[in-house]
N, C-alpha and C. Protein backbone atom coordinates (compact mmCIF):
# COMPACT_ATOMS: atom_id res chain seq x y z
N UNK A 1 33.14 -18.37 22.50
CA UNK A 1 33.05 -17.09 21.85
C UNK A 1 32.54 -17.25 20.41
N UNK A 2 33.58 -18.45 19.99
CA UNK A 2 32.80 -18.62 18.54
C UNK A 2 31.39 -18.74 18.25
N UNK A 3 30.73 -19.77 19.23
CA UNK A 3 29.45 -19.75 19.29
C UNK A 3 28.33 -18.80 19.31
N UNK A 4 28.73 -17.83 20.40
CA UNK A 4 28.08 -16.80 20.38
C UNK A 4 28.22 -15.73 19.60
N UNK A 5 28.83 -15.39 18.71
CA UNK A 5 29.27 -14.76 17.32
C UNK A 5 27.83 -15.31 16.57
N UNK A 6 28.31 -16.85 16.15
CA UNK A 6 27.75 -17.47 15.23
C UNK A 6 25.57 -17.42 15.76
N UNK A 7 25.55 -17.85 17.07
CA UNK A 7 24.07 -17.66 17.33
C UNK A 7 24.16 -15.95 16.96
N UNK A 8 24.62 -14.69 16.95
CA UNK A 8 23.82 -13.83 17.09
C UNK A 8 24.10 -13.35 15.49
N UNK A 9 24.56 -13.98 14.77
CA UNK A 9 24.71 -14.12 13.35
C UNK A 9 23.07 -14.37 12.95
N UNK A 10 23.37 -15.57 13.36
CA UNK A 10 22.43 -16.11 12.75
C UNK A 10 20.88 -15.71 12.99
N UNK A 11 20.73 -15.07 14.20
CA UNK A 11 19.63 -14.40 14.73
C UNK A 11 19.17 -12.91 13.96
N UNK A 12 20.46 -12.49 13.77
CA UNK A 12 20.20 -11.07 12.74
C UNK A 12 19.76 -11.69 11.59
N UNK A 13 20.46 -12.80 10.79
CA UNK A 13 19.96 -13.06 9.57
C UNK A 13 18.33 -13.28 9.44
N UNK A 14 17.99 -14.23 10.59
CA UNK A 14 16.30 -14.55 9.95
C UNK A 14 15.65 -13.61 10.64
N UNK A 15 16.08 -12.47 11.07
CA UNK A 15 15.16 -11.35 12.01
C UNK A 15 15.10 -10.33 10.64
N UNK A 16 15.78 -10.19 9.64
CA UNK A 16 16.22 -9.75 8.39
C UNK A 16 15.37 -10.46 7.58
N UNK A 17 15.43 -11.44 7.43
CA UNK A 17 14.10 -11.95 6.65
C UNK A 17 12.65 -12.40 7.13
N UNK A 18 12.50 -12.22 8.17
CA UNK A 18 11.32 -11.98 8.90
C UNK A 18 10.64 -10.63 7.89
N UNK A 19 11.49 -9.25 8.70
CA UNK A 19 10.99 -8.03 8.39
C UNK A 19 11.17 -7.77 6.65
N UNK A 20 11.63 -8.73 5.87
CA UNK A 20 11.61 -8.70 4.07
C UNK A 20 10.02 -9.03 4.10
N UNK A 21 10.10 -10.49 4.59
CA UNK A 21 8.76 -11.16 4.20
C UNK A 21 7.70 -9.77 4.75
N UNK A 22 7.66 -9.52 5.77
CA UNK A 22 6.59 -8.69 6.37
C UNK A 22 6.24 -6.94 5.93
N UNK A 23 7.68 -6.66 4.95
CA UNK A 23 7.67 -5.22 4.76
C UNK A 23 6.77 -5.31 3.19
N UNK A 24 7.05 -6.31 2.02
CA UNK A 24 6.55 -6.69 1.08
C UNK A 24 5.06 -7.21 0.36
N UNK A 25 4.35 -7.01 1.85
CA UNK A 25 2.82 -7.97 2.04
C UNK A 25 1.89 -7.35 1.80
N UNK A 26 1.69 -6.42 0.29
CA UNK A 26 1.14 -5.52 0.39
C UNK A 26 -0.25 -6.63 -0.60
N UNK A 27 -0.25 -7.27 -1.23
CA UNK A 27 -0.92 -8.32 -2.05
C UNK A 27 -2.11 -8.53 -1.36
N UNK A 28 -3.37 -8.51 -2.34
CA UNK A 28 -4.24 -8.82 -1.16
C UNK A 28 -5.42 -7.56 -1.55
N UNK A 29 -6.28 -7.55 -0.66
CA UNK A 29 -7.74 -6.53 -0.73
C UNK A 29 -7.70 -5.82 0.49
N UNK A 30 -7.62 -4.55 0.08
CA UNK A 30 -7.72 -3.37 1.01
C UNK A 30 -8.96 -2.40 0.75
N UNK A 31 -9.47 -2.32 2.70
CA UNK A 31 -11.16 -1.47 2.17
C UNK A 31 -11.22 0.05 3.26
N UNK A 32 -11.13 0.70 2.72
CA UNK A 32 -11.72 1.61 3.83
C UNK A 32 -12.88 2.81 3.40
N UNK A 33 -12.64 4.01 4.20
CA UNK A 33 -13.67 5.01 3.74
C UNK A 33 -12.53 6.11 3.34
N UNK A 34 -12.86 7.22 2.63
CA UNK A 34 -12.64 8.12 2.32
C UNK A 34 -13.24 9.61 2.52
N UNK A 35 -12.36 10.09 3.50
CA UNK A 35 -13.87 11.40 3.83
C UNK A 35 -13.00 12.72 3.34
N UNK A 36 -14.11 12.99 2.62
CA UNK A 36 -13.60 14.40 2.04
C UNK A 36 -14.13 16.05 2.63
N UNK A 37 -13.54 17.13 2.67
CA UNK A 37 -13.29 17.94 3.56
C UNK A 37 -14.85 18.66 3.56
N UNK A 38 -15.86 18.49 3.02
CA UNK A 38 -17.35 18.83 3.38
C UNK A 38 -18.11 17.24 4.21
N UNK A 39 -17.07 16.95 4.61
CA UNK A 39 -17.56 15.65 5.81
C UNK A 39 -17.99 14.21 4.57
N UNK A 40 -18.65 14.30 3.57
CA UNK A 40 -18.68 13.13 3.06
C UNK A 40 -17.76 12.06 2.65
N UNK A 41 -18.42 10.46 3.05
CA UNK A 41 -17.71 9.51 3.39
C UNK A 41 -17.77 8.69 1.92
N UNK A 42 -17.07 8.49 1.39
CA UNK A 42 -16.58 7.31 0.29
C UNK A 42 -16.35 6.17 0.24
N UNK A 43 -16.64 4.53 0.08
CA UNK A 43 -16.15 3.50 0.51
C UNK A 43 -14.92 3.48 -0.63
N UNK A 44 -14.00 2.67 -0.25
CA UNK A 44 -12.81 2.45 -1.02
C UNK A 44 -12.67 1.01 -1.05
N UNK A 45 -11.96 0.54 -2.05
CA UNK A 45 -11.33 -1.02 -2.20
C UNK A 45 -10.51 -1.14 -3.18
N UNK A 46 -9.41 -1.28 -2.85
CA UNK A 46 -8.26 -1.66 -3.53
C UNK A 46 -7.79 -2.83 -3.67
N UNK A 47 -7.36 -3.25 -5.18
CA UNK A 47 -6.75 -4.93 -5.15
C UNK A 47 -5.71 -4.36 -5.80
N UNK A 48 -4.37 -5.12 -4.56
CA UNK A 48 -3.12 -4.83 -4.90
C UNK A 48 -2.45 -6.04 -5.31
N UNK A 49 -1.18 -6.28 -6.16
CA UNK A 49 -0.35 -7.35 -6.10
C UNK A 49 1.05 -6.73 -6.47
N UNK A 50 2.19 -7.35 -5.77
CA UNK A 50 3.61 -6.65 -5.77
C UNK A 50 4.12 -8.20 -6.67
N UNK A 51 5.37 -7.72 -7.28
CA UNK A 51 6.07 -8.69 -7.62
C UNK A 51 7.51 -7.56 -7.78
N UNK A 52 8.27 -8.10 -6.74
CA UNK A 52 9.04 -7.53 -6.67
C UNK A 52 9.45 -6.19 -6.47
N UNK A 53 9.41 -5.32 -6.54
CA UNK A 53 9.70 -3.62 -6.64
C UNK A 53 8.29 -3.07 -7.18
N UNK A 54 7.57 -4.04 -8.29
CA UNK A 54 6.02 -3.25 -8.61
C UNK A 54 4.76 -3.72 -8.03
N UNK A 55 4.30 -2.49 -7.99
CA UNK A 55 2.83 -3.14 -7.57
C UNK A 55 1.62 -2.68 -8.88
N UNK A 56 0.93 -3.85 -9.27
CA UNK A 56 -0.09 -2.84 -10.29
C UNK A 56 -1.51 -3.54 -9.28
N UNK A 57 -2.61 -3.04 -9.74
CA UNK A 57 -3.66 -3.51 -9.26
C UNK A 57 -4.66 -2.80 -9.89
N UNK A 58 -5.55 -2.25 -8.66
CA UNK A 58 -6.97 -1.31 -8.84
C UNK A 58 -7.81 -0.91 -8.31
N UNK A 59 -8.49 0.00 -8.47
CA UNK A 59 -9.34 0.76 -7.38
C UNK A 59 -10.57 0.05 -7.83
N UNK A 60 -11.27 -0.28 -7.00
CA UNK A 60 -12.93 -0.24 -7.58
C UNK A 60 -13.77 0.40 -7.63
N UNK A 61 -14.33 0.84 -8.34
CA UNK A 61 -15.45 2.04 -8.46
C UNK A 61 -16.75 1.74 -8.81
N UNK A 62 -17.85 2.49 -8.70
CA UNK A 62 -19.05 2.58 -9.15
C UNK A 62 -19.00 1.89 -10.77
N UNK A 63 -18.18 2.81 -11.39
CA UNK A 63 -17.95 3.03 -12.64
C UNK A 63 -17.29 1.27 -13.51
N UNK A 64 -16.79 0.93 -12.35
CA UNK A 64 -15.75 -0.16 -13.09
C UNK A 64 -14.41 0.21 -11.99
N UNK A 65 -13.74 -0.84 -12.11
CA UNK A 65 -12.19 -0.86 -12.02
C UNK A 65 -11.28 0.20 -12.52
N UNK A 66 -10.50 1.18 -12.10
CA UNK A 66 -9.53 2.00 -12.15
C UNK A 66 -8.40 1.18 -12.22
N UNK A 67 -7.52 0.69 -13.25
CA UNK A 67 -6.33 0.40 -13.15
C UNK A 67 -5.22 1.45 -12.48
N UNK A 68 -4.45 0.53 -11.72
CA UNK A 68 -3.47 1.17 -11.01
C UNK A 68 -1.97 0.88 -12.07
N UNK A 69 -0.95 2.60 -12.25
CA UNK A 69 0.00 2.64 -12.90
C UNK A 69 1.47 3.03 -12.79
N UNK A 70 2.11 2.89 -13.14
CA UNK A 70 3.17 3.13 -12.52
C UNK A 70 3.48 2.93 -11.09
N UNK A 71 2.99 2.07 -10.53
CA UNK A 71 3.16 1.52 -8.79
C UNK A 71 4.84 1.04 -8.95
N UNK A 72 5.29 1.27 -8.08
CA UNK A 72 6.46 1.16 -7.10
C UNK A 72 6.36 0.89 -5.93
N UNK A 73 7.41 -0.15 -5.29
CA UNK A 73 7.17 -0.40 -3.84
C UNK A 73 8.65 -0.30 -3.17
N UNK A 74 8.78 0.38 -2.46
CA UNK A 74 9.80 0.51 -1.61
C UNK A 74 10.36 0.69 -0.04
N UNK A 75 10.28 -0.87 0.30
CA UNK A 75 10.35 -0.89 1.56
C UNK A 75 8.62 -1.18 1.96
N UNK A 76 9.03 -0.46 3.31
CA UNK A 76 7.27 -0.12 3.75
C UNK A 76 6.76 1.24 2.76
N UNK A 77 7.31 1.66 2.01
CA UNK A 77 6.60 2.81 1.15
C UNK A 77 5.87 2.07 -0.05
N UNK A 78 4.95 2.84 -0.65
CA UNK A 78 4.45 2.29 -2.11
C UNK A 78 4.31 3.75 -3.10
N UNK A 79 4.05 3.50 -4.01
CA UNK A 79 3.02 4.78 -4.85
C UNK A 79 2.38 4.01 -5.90
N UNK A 80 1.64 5.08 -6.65
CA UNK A 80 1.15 4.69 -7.70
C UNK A 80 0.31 5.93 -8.24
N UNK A 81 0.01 5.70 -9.82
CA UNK A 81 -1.15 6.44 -10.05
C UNK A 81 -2.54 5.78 -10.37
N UNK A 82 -3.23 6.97 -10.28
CA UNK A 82 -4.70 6.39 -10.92
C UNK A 82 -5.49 7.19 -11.76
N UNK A 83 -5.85 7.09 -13.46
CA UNK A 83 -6.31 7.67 -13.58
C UNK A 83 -7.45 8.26 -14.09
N UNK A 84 -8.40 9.16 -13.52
CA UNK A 84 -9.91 10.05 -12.91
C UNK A 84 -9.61 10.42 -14.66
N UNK A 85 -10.56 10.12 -15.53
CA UNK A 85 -11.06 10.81 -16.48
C UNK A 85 -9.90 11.75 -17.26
N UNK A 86 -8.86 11.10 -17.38
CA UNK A 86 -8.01 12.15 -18.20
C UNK A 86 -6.95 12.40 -17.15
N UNK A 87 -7.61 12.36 -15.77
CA UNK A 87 -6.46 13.36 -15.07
C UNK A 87 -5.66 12.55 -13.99
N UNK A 88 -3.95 12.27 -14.11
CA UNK A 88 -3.24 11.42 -13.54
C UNK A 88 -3.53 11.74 -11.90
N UNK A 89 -3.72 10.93 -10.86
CA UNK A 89 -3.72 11.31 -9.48
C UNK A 89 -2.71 10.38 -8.98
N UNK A 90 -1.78 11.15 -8.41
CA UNK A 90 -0.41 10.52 -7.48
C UNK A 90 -0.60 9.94 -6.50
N UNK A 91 -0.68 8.71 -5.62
CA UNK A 91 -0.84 8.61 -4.63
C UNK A 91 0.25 7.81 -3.91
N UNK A 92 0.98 8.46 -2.65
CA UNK A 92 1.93 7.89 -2.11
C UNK A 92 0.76 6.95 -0.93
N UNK A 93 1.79 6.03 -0.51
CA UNK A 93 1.38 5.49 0.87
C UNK A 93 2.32 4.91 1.98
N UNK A 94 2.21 4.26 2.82
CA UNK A 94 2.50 3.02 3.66
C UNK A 94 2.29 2.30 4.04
N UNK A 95 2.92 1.04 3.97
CA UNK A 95 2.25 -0.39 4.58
C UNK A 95 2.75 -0.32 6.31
N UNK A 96 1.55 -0.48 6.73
CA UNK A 96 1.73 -0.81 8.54
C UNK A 96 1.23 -2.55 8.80
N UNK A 97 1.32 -3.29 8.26
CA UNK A 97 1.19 -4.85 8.19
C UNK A 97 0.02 -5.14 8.42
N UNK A 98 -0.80 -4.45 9.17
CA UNK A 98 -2.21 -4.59 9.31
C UNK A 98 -3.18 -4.03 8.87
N UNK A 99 -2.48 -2.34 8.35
CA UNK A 99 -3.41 -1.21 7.91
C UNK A 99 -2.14 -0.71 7.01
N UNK A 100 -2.63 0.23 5.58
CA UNK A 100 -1.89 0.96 5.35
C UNK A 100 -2.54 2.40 5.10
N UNK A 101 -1.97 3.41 5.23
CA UNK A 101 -2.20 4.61 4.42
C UNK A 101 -1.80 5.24 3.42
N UNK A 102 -2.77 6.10 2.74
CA UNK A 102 -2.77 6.28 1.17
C UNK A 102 -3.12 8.12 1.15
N UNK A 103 -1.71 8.67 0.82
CA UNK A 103 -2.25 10.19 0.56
C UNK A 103 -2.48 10.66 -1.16
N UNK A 104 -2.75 11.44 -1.39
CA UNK A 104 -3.39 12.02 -2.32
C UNK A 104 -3.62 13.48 -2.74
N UNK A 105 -3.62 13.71 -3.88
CA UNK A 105 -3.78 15.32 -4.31
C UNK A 105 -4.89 15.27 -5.52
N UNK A 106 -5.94 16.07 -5.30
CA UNK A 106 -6.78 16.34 -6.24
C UNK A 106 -7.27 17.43 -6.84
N UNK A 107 -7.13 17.92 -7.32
CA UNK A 107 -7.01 19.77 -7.86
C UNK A 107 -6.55 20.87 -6.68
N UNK A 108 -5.71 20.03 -6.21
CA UNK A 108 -5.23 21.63 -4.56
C UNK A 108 -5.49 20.81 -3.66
N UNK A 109 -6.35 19.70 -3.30
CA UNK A 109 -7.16 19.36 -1.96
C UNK A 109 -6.44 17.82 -1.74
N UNK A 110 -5.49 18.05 -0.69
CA UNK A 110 -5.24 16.96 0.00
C UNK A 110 -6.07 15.40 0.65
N UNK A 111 -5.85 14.67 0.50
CA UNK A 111 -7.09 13.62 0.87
C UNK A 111 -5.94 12.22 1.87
N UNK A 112 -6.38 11.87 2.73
CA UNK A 112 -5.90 10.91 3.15
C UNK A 112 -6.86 9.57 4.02
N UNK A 113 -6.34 8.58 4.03
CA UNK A 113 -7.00 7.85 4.21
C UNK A 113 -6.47 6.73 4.72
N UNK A 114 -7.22 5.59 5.49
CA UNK A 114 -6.33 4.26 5.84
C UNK A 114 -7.29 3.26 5.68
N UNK A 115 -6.95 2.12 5.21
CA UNK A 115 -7.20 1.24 4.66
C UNK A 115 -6.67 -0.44 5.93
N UNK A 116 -8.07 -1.17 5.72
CA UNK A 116 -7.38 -2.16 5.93
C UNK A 116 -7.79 -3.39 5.24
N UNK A 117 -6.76 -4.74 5.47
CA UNK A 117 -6.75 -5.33 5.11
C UNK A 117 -8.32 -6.49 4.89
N UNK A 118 -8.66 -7.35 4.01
CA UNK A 118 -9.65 -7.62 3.53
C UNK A 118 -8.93 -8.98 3.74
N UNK A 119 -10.08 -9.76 5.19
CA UNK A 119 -9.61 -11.63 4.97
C UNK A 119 -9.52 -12.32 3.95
N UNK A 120 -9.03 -13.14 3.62
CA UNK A 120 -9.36 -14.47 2.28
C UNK A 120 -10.56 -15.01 2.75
């Protein structure tokens, strides 16, 4: 009996740090498109890095690099802002380990999008 206590102990524990390591993996280059509600398509690329609870990074743009601010990571959730010329844009998301998604608000107009991951 003791044994089997102790194996399914121990089975919860590294199944628990399995899903730490895997919920946290947000580090790394993320690319997708962005289509906005008159059908045009946007490429996107994001460089993220977490350390602990934050994430800062950046969008890449035409323009240059958008620093990313105030990022938070929680769990499989993230946020952050970014900000367009003066004007703060909120963006929540989720990490799905392979893909995440990224919503958004831009003067009234909802935007969403999914992103995936970029090999080394």
């Amino acid at each position: 009996m003791k044994r089997k206590i102790l194996s399914v102990t121990t089975l919860l524990i590294c199944s628990a740090m399995i899903c730490f390591a895997v919920i946290v993996d947000l580090t790394g280059k993320w690319t997708g498109m962005l289509k906005t509600p008159d059908g045009a398509e946007f490429p996107l690329t994001y460089t993220f890095k977490v350390d602990g609870t934050t994430l800062t990074g950046a969008l890449q743009g035409q323009q240059g690099d958008i620093p990313i601010t105030e990022g938070k990571v929680n769990g499989n959730d993230f946020s952050f802002k970014l900000d367009f010329n003066g004007t703060p844009i909120v963006n929540t998301g989720k990490y799905y380990v392979d893909s995440i998604g990224i919503d958004a608000e831009v003067n009234g107009t909802k935007f969403h999008t999914m992103l995936k991951r970029v090999p080394n």
